[in-house]
Each structure stands twice: as structure tokens, then as C-alpha cells.
Protein backbone atom coordinates (compact mmCIF):
# COMPACT_ATOMS: atom_id res chain seq x y z
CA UNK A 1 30.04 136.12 84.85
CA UNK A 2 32.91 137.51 83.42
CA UNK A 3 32.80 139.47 80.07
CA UNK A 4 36.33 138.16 78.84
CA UNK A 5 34.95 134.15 79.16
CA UNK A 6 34.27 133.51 75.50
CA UNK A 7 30.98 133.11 74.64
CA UNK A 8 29.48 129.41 74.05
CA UNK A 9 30.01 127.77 70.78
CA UNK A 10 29.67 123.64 71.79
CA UNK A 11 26.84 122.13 73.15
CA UNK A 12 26.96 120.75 76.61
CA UNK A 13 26.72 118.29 78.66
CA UNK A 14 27.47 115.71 75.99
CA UNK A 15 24.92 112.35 75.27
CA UNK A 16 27.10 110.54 77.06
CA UNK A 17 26.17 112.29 80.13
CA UNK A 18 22.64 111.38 79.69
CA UNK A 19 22.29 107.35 80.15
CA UNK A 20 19.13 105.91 81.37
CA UNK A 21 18.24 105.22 85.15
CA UNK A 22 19.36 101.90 85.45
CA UNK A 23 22.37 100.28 84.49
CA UNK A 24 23.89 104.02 84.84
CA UNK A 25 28.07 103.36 84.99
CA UNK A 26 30.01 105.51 87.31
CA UNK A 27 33.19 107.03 85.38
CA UNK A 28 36.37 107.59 86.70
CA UNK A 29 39.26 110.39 85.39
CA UNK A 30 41.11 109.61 82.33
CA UNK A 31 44.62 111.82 82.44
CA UNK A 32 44.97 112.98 79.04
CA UNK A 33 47.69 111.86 76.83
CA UNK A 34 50.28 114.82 76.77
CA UNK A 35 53.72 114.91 74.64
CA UNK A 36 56.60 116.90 76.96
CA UNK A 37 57.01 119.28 73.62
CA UNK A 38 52.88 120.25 73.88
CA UNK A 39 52.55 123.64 74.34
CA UNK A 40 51.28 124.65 77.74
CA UNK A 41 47.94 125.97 76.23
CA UNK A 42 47.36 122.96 74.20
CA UNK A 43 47.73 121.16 77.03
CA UNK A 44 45.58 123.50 79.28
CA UNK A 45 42.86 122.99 76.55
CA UNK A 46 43.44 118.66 76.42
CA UNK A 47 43.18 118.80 80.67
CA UNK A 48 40.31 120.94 80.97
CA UNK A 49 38.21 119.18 78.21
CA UNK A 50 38.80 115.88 79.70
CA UNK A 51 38.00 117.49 83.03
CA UNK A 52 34.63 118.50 81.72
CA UNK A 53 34.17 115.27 80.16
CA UNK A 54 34.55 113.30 83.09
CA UNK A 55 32.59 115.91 85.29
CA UNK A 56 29.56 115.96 82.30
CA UNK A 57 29.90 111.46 81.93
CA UNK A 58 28.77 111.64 85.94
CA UNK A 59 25.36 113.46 85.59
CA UNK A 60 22.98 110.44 84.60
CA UNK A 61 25.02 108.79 87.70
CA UNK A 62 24.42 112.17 90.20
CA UNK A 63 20.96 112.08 88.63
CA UNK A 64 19.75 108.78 89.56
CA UNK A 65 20.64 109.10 93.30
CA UNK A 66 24.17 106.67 92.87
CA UNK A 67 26.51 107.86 95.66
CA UNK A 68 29.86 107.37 93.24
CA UNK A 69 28.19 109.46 90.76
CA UNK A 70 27.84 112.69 92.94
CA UNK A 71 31.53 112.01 94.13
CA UNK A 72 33.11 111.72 90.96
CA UNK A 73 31.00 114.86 89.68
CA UNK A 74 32.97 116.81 93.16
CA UNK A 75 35.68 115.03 92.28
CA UNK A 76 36.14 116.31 88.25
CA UNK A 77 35.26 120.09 89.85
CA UNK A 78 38.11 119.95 92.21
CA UNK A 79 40.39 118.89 90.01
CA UNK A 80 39.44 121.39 87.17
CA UNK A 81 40.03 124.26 89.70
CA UNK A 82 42.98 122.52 90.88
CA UNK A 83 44.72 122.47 87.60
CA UNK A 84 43.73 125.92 86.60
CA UNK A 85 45.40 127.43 90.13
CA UNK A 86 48.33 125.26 88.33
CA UNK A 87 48.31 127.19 85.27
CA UNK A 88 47.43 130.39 87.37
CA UNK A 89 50.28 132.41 85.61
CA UNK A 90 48.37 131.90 82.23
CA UNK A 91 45.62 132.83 82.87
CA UNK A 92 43.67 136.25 83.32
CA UNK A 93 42.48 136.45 86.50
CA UNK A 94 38.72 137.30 85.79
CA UNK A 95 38.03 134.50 83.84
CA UNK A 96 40.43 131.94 86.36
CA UNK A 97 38.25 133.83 89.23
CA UNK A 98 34.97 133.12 87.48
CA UNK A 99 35.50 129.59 86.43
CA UNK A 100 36.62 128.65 89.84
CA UNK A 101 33.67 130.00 91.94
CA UNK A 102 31.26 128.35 89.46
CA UNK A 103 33.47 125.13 90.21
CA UNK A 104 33.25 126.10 93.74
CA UNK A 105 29.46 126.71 93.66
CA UNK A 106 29.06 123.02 91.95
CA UNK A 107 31.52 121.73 94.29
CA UNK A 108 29.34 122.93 97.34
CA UNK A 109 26.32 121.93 96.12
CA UNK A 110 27.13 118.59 95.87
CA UNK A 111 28.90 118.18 99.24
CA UNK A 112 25.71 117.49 101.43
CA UNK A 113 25.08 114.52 99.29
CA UNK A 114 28.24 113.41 99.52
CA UNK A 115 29.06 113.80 103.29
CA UNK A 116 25.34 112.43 104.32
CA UNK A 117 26.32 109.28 101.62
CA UNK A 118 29.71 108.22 103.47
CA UNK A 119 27.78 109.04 106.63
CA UNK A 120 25.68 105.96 106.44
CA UNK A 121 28.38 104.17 104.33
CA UNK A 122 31.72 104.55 105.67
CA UNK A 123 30.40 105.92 109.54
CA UNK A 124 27.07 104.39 109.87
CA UNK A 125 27.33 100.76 108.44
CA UNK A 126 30.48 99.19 109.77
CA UNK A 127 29.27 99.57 113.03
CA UNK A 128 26.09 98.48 112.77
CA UNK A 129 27.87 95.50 111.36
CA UNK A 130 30.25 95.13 114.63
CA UNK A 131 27.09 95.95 116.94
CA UNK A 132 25.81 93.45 119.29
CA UNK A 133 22.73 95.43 118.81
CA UNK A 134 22.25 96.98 115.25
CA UNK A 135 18.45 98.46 115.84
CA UNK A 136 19.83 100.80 118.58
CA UNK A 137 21.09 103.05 115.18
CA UNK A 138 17.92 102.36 113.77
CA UNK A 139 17.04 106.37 114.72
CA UNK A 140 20.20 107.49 113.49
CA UNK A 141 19.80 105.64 110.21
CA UNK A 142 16.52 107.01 109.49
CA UNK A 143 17.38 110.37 110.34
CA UNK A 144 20.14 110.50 108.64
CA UNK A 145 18.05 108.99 105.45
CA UNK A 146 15.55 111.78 105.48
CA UNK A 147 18.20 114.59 105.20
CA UNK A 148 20.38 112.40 102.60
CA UNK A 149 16.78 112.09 100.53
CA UNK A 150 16.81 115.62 100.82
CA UNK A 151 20.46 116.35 100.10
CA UNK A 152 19.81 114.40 96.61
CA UNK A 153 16.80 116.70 95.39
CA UNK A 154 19.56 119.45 96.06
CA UNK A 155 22.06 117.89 93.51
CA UNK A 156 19.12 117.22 91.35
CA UNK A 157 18.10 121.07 91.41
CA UNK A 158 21.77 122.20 90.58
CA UNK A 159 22.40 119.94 87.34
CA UNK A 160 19.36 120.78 86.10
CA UNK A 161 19.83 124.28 86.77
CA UNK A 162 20.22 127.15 83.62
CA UNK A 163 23.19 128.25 86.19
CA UNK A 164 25.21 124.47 85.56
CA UNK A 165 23.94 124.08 82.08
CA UNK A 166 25.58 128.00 81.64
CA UNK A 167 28.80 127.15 83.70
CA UNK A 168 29.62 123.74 81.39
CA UNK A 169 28.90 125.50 77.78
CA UNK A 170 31.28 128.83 78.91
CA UNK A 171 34.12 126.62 80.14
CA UNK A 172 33.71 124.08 76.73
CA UNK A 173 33.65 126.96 74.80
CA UNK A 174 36.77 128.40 76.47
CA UNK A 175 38.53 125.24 76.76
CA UNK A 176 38.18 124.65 73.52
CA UNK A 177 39.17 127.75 71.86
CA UNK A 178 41.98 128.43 74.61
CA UNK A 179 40.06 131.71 75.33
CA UNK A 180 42.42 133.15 78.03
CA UNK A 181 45.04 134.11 74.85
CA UNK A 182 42.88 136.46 73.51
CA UNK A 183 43.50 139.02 75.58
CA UNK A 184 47.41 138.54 74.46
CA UNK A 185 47.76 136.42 71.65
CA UNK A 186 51.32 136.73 71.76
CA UNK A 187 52.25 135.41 74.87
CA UNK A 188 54.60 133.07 74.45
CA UNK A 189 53.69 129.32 75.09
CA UNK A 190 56.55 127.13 76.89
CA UNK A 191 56.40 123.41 76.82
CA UNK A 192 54.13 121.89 79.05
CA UNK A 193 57.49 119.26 79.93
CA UNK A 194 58.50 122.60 82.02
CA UNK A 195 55.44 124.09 82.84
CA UNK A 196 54.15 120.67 84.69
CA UNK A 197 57.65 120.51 86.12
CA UNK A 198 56.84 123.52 88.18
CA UNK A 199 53.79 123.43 89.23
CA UNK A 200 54.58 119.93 90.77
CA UNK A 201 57.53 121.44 92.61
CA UNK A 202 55.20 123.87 93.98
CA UNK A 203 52.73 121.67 94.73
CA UNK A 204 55.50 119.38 96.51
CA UNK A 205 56.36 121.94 98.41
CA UNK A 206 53.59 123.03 99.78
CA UNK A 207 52.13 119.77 100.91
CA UNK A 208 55.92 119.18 103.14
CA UNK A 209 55.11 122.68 104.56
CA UNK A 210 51.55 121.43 105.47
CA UNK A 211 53.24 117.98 106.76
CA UNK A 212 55.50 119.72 109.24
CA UNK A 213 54.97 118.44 112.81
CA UNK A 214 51.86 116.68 111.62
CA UNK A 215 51.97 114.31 115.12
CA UNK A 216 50.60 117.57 116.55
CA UNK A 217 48.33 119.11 114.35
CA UNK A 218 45.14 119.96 114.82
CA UNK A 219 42.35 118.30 113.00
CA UNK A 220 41.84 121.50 110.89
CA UNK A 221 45.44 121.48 109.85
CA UNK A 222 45.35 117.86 108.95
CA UNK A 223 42.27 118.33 106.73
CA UNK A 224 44.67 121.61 104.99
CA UNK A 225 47.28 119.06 104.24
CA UNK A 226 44.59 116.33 102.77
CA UNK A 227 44.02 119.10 100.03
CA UNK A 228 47.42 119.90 99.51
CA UNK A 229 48.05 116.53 98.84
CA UNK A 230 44.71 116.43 96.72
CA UNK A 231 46.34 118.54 94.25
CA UNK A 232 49.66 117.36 94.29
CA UNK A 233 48.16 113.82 93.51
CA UNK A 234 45.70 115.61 90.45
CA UNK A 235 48.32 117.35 89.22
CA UNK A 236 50.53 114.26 88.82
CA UNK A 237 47.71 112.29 87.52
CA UNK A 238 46.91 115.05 84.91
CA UNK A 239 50.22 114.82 83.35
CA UNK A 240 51.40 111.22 84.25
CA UNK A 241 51.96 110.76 80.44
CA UNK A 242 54.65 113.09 80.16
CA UNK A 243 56.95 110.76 82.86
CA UNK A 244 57.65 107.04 82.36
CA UNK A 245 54.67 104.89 84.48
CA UNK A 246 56.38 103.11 86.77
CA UNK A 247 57.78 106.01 88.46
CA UNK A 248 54.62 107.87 88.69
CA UNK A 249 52.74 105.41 89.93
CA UNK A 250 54.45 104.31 93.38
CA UNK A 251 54.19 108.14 94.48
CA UNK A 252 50.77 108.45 93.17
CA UNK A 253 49.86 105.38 94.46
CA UNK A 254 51.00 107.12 98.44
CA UNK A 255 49.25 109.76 97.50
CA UNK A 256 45.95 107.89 97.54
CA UNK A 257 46.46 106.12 100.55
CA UNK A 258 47.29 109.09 102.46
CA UNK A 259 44.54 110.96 100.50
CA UNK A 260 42.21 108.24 102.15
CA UNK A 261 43.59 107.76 105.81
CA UNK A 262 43.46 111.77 106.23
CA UNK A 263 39.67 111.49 104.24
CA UNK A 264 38.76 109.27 106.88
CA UNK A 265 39.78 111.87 109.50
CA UNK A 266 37.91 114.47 108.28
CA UNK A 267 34.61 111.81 107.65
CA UNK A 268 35.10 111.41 111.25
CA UNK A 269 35.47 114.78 111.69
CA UNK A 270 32.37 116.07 109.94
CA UNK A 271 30.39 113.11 110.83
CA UNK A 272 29.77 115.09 114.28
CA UNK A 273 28.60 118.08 112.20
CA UNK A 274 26.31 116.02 110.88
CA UNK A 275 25.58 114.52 114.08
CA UNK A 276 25.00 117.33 115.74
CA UNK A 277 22.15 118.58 113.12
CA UNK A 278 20.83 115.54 113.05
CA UNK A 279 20.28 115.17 116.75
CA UNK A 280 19.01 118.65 117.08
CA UNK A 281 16.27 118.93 113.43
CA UNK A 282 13.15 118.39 115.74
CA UNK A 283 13.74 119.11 118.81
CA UNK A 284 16.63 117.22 121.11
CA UNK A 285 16.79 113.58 120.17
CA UNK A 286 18.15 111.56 122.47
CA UNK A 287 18.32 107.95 120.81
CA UNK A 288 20.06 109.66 117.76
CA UNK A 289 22.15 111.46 119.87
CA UNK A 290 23.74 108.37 121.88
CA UNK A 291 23.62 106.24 119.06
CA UNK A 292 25.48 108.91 116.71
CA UNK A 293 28.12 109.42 120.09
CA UNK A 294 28.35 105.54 119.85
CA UNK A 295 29.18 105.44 116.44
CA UNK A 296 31.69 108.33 116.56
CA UNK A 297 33.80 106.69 119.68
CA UNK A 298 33.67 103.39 117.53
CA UNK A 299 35.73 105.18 114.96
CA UNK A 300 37.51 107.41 117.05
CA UNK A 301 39.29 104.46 118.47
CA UNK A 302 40.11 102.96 115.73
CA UNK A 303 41.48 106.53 114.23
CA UNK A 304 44.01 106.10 117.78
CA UNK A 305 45.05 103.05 116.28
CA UNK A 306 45.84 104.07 113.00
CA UNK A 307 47.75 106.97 114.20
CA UNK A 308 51.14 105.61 113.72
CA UNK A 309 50.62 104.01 110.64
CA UNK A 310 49.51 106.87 109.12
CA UNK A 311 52.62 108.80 110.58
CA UNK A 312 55.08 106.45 109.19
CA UNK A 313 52.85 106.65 105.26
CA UNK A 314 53.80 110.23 105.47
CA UNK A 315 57.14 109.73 106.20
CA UNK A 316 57.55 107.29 103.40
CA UNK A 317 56.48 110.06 100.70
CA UNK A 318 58.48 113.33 101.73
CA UNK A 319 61.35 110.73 101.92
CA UNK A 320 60.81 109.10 98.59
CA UNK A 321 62.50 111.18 95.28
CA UNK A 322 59.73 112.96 93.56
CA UNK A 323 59.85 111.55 89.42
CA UNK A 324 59.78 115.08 88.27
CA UNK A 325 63.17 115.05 89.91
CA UNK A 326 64.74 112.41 88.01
């Protein structure tokens, strides 16, 4: 941990985070409401806190076993260490360093659960569904039900862990106190109008460099672009209150339906990860094994169908005029 975080002064998680199995409600991201004349720390401190708020709202969710509450728990991480690479220039580089592996750490932790969850939801179950023959998965769906039962006591373990409970109170604290201007109090604090302004241009920027001859990318460099899209679509959500709504949300709203398409790639793509664990735990398995190369072609297919649909979505952002242009 590093020295410089300040040390924790607020409670955390908050009650809210702590509902009763049952009933529990998923919660989605709130952007903040920011004012173009906000100081960039102020609005550093109004980002992160709702980050944590919406990360800490998920437990009960992530707790109880509910799919959406693990994702939205990854979800709230990624965008809290995607808007502090934002504000990189801010902030020390011990603390930004720290508070981003602990993200990263959460982050990871969660991911079984969440790839072995749209495994059986988003691979799995539609084609079972289209199947002539839906019990010939019936080995693939129990397999893959033992390791997601296992995946969950895993997320369990980490939000219950001194390590989580340690990571949430040190970034509340700092949040909350803007603890990255101690170590230069003076620094002077531009308008988060022009700060947000830039680091959307960057982020703009990079995701066209990561969309350049996409037609013949590699799988790899497909799933590269998905996250620089990821954060061009956090940041703009983060500080959608600073531009007028209806021109953030057409080019938020492509965001999210590229951000799907190219997360259906990659479910595709580490669905044979999984695959290939699962048809190897105990010994070669060959019913899971054709039934999980069944399932994969199914999609696969389809993928070769959506190709140039998904071409001509990218096209229709990095031709559109940013807002922060305007």
C-alpha cells in the first residue's frame, strides 16, 4: 500500500450495500452532476465517490450469487481506474499505481464469475434453445455449473476480505479529502470544462488508432479496441452533464452497441478458454467437448454474419462529430 494514500477517515461499504438476500436490486452508474467551471479536483472527488458508491450498492447483489451484481461490481472498478488514467496528470503516481492494482486485483477476482455467468447465459442457453436436441449440452451445462458454483465462493471470499474492506475505506478516504494535493497543495486546479475536453480527445484518439484496418484484425486486437472504446464511452458518461444531452447521447448510445457486438466477440472468444478447462478438469471429456465445439460453431456463424454490420457501426462513429467538438 502506498504511504502517501491518506489514511481512512469514512466508514465503508455504506448500508446501502448491505440489503437482504432476496429482493436484492442490481444498480446501475449514476454520472455525477458536474458544472463546466468545477474544478478538476472537485470533480475528481464527485466521480470517484460515485464510482465507489455504485461499486459498494453491488455487494448484497455479488453476495447473493445475482450475475448483474458481480458485473456491475467489475463494471464500477473499471471505470474508477479508467477515470483516474484520465486524470493521470493529477495525480502522484504511487497512490494512482496503488489504487489501480487494488482495482485491478477486484477486477480479476470477479472475472471468473462473470465469464462462467455469460457462459451459460449468453453462449450456453440460446442454443440449447435452437437445439433439436437440448440434453446433448446437458454435460456441458453441469460442468460448467460446478466451476461457476465455485467461481461465486471466490467473489464471496474477496468482498468479504480485510484486503476489499481496506481497498474501499483508503480510496473513500482519499476521494473524499482529494488526498493526491497534499503532496502540492498549490497546484493549480483548471476547470474540469477543459480538463474533460482532453482526456476525451485522447481517448478519441486512441480508440481510431485501435479501429484502423479493423476488417483484418486479429481477435486480440479487436478485444484492445473494445477497451479503448470502454473508456472512451466511461469517460463520456462520467461527465455527460457538462455537454447538452442530446448530443451525448447518440455517440454514447454507438458506443454501447459497439461495446456489445465486440463483447460478444471476445464471449466467443473466451468461451473456448473456458471450454477447453472444462473439457479437460477430470480427465478428457468427450460429451463436453463436442457439445462445447457445437455450441462455439453455433455462434461462430452467426459472428460471420454479423461481420459487416458491425463494420459499417464502426464506421458510423469515427465518421460522426465528437460533442466535445462542437
Amino acid at each position: 500500500m502506498s504511504a502517501s494514500l491518506a489514511e481512512p477517515v469514512i466508514a465503508a461499504p455504506s448500508p446501502a450495500g448491505r440489503a437482504k438476500r432476496g429482493g436484492v436490486p442490481v444498480i446501475h452508474a449514476e454520472p455525477p452532476a458536474l458544472d463546466p467551471a468545477l474544478g478538476g479536483d472537485a470533480a475528481l472527488r464527485r466521480i470517484g465517490l460515485a464510482g465507489l458508491d455504485h461499486l459498494s450498492r453491488n455487494e448484497a447483489a455479488a453476495l447473493a450469487g445475482m450475475p448483474g451484481g458481480i458485473h456491475q461490481m467489475r463494471v464500477a472498478a473499471r471505470r474508477l481506474r479508467a477515470m483516474m488514467s484520465g486524470f493521470a496528470e493529477r495525480l502522484p503516481e504511487d497512490q494512482r499505481h496503488w489504487a489501480a492494482e487494488e482495482l485491478c486485483w477486484l477486477a480479476d477476482a470477479l472475472a471468473r464469475a462473470r465469464n462462467l455467468d455469460v457462459f451459460e447465459t449468453a453462449l450456453l442457453r440460446p442454443v440449447e434453445r435452437a437445439s433439436d436436441d437440448p440434453l446433448a449440452f446437458e454435460p456441458l451445462r453441469r460442468a460448467a455449473e460446478r466451476q461457476r458454483r465455485a467461481a461465486h465462493r471466490l467473489v464471496i471470499e474477496a468482498i468479504r476480505s480485510d484486503r476489499y474492506a481496506s481497498l474501499i475505506a483508503h480510496l473513500l478516504a482519499w476521494f473524499e479529502t482529494c488526498g493526491w494535493r497534499r503532496l502540492d497543495p498549490g497546484m493549480p486546479e483548471p476547470p474540469v470544462g477543459e480538463v474533460a475536453g482532453k482526456i476525451l480527445r485522447r481517448r478519441w484518439r486512441a480508440a481510431k488508432k485501435r479501429g484502423k484496418e479493423f476488417a483484418e484484425q486479429a481477435p486480440e486486437q479487436r478485444h484492445r479496441l473494445r477497451i479503448a472504446l470502454k473508456k472512451l464511452r466511461y469517460t463520456a458518461e462520467a461527465t455527460a452533464s457538462l455537454y447538452p444531452p442530446d448530443v451525448v447521447a447518440p455517440l454514447t448510445a454507438r458506443l454501447k452497441r459497439l461495446q456489445d457486438e465486440l463483447g460478444h466477440l471476445n464471449d466467443v472468444r473466451v468461451g473456448h478458454e473456458i471450454l477447453a478447462a472444462l473439457a479437460s478438469d477430470d480427465g478428457p471429456n468427450r460429451a463436453i467437448a463436442e457439445a462445447g465445439g457445437r455450441m462455439l460453431d453455433w455462434h461462430e456463424r452467426r459472428l460471420i454474419d454479423r461481420e459487416p454490420k458491425l463494420r459499417e457501426h464502426l464506421r458510423e462513429l469515427f465518421d460522426a462529430q465528437p460533442f466535445w467538438h462542437g
